[in-house]
C-alpha atoms as a PDB file:
ATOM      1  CA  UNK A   1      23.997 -52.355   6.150  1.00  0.00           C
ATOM      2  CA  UNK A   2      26.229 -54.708   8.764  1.00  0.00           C
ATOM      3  CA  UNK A   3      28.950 -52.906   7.624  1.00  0.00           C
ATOM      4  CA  UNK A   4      27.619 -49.634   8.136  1.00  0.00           C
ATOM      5  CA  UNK A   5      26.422 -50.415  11.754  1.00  0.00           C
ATOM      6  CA  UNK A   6      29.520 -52.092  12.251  1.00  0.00           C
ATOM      7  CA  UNK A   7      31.029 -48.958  11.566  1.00  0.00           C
ATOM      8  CA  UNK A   8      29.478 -46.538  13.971  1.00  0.00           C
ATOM      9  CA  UNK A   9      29.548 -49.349  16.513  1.00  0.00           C
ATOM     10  CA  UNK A  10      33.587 -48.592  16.089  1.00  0.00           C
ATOM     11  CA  UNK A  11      33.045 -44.964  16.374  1.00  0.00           C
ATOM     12  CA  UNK A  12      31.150 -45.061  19.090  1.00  0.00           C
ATOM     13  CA  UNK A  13      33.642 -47.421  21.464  1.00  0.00           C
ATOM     14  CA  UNK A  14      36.548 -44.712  19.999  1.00  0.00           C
ATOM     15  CA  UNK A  15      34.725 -41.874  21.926  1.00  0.00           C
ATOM     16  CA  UNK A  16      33.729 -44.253  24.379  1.00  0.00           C
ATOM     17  CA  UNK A  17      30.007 -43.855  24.244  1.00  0.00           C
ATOM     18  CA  UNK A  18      29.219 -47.317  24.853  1.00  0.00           C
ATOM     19  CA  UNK A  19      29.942 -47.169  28.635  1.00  0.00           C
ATOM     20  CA  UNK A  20      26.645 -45.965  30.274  1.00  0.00           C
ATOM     21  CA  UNK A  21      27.952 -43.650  32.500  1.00  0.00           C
ATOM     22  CA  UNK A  22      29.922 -41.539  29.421  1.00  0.00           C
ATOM     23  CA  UNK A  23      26.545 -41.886  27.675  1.00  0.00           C
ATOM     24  CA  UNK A  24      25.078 -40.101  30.363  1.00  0.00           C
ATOM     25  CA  UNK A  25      27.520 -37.554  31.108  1.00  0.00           C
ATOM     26  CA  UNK A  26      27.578 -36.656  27.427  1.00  0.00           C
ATOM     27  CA  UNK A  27      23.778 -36.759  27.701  1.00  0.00           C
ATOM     28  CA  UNK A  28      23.873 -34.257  30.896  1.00  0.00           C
ATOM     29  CA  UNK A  29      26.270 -31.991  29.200  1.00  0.00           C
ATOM     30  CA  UNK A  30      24.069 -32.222  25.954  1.00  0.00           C
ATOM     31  CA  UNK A  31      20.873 -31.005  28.767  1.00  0.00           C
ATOM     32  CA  UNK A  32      22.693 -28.577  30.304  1.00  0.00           C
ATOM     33  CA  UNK A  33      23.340 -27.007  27.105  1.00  0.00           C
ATOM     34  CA  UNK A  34      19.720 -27.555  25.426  1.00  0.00           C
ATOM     35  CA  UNK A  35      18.773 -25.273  29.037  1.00  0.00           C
ATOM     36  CA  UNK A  36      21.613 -22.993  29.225  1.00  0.00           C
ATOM     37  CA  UNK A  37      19.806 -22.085  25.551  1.00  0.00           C
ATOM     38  CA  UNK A  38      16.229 -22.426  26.135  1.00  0.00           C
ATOM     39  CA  UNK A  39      17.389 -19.858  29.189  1.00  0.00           C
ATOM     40  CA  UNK A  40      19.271 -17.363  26.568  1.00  0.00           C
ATOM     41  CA  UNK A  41      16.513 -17.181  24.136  1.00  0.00           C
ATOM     42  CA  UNK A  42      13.973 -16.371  27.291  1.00  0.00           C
ATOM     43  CA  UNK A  43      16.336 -13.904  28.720  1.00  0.00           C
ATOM     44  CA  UNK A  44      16.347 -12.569  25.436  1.00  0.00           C
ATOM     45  CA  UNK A  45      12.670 -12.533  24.895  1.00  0.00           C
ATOM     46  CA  UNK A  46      12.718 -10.659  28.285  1.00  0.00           C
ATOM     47  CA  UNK A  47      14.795  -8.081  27.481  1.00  0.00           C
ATOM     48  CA  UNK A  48      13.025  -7.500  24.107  1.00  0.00           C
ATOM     49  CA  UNK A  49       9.287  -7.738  25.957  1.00  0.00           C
ATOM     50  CA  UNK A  50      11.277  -4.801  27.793  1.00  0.00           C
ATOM     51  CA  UNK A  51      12.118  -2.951  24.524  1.00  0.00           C
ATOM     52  CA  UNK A  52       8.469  -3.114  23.211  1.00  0.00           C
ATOM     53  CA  UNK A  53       6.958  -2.445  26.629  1.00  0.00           C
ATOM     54  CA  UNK A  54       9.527   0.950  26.736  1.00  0.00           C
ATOM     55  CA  UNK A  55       8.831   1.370  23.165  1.00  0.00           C
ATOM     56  CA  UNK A  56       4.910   1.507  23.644  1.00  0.00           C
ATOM     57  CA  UNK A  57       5.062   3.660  26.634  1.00  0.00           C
ATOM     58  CA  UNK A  58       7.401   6.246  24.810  1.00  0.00           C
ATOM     59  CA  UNK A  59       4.933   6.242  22.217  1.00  0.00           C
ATOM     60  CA  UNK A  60       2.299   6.569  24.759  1.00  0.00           C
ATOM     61  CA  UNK A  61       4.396  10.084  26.421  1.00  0.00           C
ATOM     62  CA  UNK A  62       4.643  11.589  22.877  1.00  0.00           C
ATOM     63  CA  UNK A  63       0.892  10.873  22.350  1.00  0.00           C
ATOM     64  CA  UNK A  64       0.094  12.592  25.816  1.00  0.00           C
ATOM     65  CA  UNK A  65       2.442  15.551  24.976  1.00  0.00           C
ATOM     66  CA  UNK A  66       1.177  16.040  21.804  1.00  0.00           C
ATOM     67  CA  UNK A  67      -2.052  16.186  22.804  1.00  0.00           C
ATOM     68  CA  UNK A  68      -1.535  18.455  25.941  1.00  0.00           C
ATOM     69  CA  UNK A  69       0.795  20.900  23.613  1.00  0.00           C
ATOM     70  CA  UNK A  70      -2.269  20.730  21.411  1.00  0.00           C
ATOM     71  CA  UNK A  71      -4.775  22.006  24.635  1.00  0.00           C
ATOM     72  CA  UNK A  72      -2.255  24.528  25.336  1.00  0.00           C
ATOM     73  CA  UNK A  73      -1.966  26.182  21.904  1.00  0.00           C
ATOM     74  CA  UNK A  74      -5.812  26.169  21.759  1.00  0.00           C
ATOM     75  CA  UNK A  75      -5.833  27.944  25.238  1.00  0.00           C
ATOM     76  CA  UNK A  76      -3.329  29.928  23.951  1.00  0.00           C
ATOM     77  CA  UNK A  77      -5.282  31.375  21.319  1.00  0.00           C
ATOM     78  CA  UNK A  78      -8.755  31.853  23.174  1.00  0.00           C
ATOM     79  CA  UNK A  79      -6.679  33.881  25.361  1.00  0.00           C
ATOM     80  CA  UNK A  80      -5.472  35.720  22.666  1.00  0.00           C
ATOM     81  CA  UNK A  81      -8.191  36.629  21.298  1.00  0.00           C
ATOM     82  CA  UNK A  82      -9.990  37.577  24.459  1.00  0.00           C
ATOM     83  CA  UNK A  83      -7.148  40.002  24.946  1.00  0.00           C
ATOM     84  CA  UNK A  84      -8.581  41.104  20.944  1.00  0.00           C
ATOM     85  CA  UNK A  85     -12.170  41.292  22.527  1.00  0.00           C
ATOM     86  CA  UNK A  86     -11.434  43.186  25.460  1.00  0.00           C
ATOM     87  CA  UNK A  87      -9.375  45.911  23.463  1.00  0.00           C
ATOM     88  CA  UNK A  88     -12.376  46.020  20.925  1.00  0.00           C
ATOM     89  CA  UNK A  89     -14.554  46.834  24.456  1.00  0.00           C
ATOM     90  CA  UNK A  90     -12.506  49.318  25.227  1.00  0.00           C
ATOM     91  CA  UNK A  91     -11.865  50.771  21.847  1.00  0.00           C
ATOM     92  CA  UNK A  92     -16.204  50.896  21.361  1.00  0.00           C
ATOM     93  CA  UNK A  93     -15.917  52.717  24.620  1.00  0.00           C
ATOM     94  CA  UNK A  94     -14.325  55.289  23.330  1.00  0.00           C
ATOM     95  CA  UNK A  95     -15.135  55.456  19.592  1.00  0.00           C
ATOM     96  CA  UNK A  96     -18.956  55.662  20.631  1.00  0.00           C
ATOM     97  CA  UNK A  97     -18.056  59.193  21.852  1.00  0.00           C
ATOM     98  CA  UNK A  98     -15.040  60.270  19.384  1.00  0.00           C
ATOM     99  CA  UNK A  99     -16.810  63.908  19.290  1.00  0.00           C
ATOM    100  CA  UNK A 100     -16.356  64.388  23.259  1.00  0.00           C
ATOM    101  CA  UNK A 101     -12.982  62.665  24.033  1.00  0.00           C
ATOM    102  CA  UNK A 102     -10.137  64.704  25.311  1.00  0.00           C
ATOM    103  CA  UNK A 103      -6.534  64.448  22.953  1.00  0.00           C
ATOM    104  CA  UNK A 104      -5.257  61.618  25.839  1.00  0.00           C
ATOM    105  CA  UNK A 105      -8.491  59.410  24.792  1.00  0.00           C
ATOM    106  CA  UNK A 106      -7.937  60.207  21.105  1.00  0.00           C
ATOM    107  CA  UNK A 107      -4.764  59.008  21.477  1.00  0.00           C
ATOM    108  CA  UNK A 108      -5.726  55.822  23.570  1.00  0.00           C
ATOM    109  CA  UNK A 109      -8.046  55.444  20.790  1.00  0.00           C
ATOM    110  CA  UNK A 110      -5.550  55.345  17.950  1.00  0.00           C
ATOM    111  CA  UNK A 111      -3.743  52.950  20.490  1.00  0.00           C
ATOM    112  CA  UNK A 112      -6.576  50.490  20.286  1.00  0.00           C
ATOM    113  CA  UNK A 113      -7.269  51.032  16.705  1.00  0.00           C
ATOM    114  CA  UNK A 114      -3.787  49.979  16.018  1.00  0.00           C
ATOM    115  CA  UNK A 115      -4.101  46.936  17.863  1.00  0.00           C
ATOM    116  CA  UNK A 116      -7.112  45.783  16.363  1.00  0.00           C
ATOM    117  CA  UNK A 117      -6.394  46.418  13.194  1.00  0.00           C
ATOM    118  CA  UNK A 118      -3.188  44.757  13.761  1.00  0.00           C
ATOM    119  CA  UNK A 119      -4.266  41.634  15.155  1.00  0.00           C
ATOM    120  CA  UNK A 120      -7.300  41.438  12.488  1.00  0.00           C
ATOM    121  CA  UNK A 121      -6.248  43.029   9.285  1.00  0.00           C
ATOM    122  CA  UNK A 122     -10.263  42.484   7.747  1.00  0.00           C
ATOM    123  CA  UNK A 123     -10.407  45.310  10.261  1.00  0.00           C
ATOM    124  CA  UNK A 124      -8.654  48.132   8.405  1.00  0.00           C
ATOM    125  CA  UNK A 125     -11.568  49.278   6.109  1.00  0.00           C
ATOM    126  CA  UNK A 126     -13.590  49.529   9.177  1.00  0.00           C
ATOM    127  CA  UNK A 127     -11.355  51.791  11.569  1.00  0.00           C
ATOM    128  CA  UNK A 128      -9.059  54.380  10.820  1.00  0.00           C
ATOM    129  CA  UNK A 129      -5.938  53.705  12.443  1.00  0.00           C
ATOM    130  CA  UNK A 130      -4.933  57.300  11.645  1.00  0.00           C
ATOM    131  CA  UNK A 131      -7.751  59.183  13.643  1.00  0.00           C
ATOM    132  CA  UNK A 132      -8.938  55.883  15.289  1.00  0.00           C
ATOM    133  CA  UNK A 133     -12.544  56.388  13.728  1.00  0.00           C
ATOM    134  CA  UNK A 134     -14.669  53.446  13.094  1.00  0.00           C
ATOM    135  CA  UNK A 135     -16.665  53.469   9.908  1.00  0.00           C
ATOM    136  CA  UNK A 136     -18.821  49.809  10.016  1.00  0.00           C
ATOM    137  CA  UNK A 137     -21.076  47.629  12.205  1.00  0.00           C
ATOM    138  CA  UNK A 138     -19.847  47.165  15.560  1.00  0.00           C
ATOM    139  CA  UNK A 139     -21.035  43.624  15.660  1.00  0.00           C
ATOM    140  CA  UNK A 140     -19.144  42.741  12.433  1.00  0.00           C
ATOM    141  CA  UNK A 141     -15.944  43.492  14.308  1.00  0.00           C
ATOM    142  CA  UNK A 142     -16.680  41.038  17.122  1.00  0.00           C
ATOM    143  CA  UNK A 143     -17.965  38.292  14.325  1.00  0.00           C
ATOM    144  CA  UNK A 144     -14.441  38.909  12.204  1.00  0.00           C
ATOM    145  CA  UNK A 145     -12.851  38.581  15.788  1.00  0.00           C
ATOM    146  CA  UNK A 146     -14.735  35.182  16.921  1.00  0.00           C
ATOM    147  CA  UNK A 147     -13.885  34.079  12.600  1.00  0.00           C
ATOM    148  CA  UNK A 148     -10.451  34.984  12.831  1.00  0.00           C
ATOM    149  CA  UNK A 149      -9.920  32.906  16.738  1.00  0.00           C
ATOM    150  CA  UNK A 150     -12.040  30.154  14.653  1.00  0.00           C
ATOM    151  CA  UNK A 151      -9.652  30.011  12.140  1.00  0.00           C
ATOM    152  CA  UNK A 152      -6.137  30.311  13.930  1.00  0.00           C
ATOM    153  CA  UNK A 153      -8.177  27.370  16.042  1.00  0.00           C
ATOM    154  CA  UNK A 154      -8.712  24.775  12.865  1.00  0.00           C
ATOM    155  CA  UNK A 155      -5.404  25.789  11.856  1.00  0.00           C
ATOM    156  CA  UNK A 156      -3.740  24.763  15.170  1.00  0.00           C
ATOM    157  CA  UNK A 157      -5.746  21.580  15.229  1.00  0.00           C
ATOM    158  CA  UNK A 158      -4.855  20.975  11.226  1.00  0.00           C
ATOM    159  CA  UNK A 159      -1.115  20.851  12.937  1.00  0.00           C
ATOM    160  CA  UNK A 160      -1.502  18.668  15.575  1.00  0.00           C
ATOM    161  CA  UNK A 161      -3.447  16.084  13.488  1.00  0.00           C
ATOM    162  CA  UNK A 162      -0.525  16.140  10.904  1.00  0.00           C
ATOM    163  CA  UNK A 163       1.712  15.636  14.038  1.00  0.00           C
ATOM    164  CA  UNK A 164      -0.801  12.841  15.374  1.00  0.00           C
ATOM    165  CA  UNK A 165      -0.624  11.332  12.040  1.00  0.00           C
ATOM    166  CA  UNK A 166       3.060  10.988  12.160  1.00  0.00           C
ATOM    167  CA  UNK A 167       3.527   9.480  15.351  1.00  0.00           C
ATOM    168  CA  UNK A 168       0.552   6.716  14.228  1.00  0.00           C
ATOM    169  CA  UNK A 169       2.539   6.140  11.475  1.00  0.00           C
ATOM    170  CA  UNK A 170       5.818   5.309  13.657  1.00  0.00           C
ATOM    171  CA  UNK A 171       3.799   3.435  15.627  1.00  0.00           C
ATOM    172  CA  UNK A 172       2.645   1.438  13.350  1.00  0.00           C
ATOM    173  CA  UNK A 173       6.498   0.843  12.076  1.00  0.00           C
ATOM    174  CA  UNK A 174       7.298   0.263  15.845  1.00  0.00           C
ATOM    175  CA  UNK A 175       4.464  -2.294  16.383  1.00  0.00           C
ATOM    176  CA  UNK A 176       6.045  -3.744  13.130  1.00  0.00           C
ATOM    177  CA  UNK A 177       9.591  -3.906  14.339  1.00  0.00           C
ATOM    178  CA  UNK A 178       8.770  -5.200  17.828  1.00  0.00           C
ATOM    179  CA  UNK A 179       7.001  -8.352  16.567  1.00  0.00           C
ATOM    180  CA  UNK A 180       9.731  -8.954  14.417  1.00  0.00           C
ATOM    181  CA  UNK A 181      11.803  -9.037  17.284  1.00  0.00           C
ATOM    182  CA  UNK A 182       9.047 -10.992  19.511  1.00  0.00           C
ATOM    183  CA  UNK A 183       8.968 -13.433  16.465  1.00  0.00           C
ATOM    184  CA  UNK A 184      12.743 -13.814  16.268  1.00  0.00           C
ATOM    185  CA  UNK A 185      13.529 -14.592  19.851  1.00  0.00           C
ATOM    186  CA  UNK A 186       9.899 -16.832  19.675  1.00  0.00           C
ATOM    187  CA  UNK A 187      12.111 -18.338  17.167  1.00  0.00           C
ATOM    188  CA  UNK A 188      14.978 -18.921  19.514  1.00  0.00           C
ATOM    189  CA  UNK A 189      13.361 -20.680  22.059  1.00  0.00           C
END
């Protein structure tokens, strides 16, 4: 054991650690190193806060856009098919008195009947788009109309939850990622 202390007692008067004042200036430089690192690893766990606070809001914007795209599609199809409704008024207007209406109204009539039948195919057995006569119950249209917007509805919805789904799912891998990261640079420091 003397020998072995004797030993680094040599190596340290070589690098001439046994004056007090190279003690302490290796000491300092040893400090100024332990801070210059402490300071890397914060600056790094700054800039990767940043990355998962950018990160969360991005996720946050797609959320928001998804769901406004969503609002808009719905709106979208309401109007739609009040555009269907209001035809349908106008198309009962004039199929109520098919025996009295000039050629210009049967024609207006065919007009309609096309578009109905056109925008709601469980229509066709119900008005003639040839003569533009209706053959049914005039509240059945209105109740395949409302179906039919309740339907195109759900199915719009059916999309955006698939899409909502999706972007849970990436958040979830973000969330994963970023405390990876926040764990790593923990690490650091």
């Amino acid at each position: 054991v003397a020998s072995g202390a004797g030993i680094a007692l040599g190596a340290l008067k070589l690098i001439g650690l046994l004056n007090p004042w190279t003690a302490a200036a290796v000491g300092a430089v040893g400090l100024t190193a332990a801070i210059a690192g402490v300071i890397t690893g914060t600056d790094d766990l700054t800039y990767k806060s940043s990355l998962l606070s950018e990160s969360v809001k991005e996720a946050a914007d797609n959320l928001n856009k998804t769901v406004e795209s969503s609002k808009e599609q719905i709106n979208s199809i309401g109007d739609t098919y009040a555009g269907v409704r209001t035809i349908a008024d106008k198309y009962f207007e004039l199929a109520d008195n098919f025996d009295n209406l000039t050629d210009a109204q049967k024609e207006m009539l065919v007009t309609y009947a096309d578009y109905l039948v056109e925008q709601c195919p469980e229509l066709a057995e119900s008005i003639d788009t040839v003569t533009g006569q209706f053959v049914g119950q005039k509240d059945e249209v209105y109740k395949t109309i409302d179906a039919l917007e309740a339907y195109a509805k759900a199915a719009a919805m059916e999309d955006v939850l698939k899409e909502l789904y999706k972007q849970e799912f990436n958040i979830g891998n973000q969330l994963k990622d970023n405390n990876e990261k926040y764990n790593n640079a923990k690490n650091i420091i």
